[in-house]
C-alpha atoms as a PDB file:
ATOM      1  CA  UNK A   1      11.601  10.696  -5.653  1.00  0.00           C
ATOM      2  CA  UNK A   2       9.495  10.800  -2.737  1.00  0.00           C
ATOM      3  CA  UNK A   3      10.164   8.864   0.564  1.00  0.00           C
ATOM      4  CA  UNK A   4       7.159   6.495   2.295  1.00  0.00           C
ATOM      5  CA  UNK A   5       7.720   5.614   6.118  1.00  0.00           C
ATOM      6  CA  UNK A   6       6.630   2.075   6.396  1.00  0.00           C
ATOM      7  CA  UNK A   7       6.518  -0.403   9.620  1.00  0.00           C
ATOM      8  CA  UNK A   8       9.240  -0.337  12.281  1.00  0.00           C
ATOM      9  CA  UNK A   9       9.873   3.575  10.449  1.00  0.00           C
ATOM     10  CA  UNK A  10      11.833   2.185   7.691  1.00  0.00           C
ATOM     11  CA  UNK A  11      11.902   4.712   4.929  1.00  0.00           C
ATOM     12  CA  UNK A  12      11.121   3.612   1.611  1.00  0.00           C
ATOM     13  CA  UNK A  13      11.677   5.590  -1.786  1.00  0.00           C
ATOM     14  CA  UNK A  14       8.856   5.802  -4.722  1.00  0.00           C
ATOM     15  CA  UNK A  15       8.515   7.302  -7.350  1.00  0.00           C
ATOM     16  CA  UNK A  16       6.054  10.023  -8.602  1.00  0.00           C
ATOM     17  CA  UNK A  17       4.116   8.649 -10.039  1.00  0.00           C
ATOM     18  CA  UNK A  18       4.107   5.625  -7.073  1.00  0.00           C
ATOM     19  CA  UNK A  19       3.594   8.721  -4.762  1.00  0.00           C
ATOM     20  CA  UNK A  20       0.593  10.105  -6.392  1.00  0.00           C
ATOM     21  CA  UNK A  21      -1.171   6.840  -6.072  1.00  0.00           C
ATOM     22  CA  UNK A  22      -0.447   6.303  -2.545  1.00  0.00           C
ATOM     23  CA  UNK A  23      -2.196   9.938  -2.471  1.00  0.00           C
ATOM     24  CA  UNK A  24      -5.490   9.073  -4.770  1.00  0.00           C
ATOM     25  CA  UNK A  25      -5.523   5.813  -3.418  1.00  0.00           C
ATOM     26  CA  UNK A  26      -5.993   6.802   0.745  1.00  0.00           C
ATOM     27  CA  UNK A  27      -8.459   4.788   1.974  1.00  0.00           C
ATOM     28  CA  UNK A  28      -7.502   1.896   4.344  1.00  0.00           C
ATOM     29  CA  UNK A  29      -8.747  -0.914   1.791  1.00  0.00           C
ATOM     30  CA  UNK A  30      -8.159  -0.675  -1.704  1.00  0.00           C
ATOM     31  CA  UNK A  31      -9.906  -3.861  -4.150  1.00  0.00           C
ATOM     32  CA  UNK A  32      -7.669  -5.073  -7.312  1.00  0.00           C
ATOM     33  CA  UNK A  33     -10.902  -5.076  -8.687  1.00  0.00           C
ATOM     34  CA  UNK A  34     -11.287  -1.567  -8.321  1.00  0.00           C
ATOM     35  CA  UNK A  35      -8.053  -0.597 -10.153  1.00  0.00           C
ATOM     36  CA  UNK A  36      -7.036  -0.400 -13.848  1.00  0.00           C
ATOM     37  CA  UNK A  37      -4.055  -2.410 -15.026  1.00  0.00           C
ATOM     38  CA  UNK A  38      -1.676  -0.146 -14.649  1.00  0.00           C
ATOM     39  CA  UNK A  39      -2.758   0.567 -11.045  1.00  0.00           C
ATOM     40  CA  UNK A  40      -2.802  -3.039 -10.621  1.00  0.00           C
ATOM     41  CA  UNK A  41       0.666  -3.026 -11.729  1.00  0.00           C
ATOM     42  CA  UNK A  42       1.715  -0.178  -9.445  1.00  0.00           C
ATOM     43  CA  UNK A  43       0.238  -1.530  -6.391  1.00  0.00           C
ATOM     44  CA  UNK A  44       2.637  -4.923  -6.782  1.00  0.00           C
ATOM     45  CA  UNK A  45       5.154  -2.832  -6.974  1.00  0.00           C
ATOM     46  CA  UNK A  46       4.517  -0.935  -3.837  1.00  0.00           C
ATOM     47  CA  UNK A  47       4.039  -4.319  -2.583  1.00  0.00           C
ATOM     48  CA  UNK A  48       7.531  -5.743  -3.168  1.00  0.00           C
ATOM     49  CA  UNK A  49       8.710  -2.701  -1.687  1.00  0.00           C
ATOM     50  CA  UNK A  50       6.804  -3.046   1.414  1.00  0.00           C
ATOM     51  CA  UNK A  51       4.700  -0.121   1.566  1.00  0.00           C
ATOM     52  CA  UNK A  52       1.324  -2.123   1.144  1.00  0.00           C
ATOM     53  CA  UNK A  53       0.316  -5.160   2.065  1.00  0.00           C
ATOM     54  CA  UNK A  54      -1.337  -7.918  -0.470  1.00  0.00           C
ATOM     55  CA  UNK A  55      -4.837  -9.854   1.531  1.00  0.00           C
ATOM     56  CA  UNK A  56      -6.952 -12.302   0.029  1.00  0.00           C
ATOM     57  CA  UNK A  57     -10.212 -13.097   2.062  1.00  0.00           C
ATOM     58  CA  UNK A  58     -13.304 -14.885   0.869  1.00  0.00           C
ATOM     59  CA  UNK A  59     -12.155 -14.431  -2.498  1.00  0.00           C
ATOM     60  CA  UNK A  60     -11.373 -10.713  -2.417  1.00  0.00           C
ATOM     61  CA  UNK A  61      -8.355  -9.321  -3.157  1.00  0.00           C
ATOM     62  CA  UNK A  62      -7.186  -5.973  -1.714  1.00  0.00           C
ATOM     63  CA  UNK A  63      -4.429  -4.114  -0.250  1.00  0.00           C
ATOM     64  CA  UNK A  64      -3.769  -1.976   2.734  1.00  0.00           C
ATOM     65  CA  UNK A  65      -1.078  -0.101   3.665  1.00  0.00           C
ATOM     66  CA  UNK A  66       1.731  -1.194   5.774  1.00  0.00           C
ATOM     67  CA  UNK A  67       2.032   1.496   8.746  1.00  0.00           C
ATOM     68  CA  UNK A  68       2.730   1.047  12.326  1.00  0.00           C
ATOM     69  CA  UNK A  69      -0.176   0.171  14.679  1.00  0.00           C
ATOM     70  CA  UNK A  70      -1.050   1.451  17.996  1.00  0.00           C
ATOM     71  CA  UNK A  71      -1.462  -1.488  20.413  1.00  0.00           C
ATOM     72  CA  UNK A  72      -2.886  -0.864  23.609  1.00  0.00           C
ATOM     73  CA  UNK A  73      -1.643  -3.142  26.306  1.00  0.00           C
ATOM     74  CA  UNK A  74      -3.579  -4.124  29.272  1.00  0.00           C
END
């Protein structure tokens, strides 16, 4: 078991093999369309534990990772 810091540092367990794909998968955007089932599958789970973040835009479906954000204020 690994442990994933997610937004407002909430830390999240996953599992190894959940952990490795964060790790192949490190890119800001990832496409469904890009993955194999079983990727598919691991990336809704990772989703209903908060770590990423499901988007659909113009008919594209991808996910991105749910991490804090640096917001400047002016």
């Amino acid at each position: 078991m690994r442990t994933f810091t997610v937004s407002g540092g909430i830390e999240t367990f996953v599992t190894l093999n959940e952990g490795k794909w964060l790790e192949k998968h490190s890119a800001d955007i990832v496409y469904k369309t890009d993955l194999s089932e079983r990727e598919q599958y691991m990336a809704k789970q990772l989703c209903k534990k908060g770590i990423l973040n499901l988007h659909v835009r113009e008919g594209k479906t991808f996910y991105t990772r749910n991490v804090n954000r640096v917001v400047s204020w002016k």
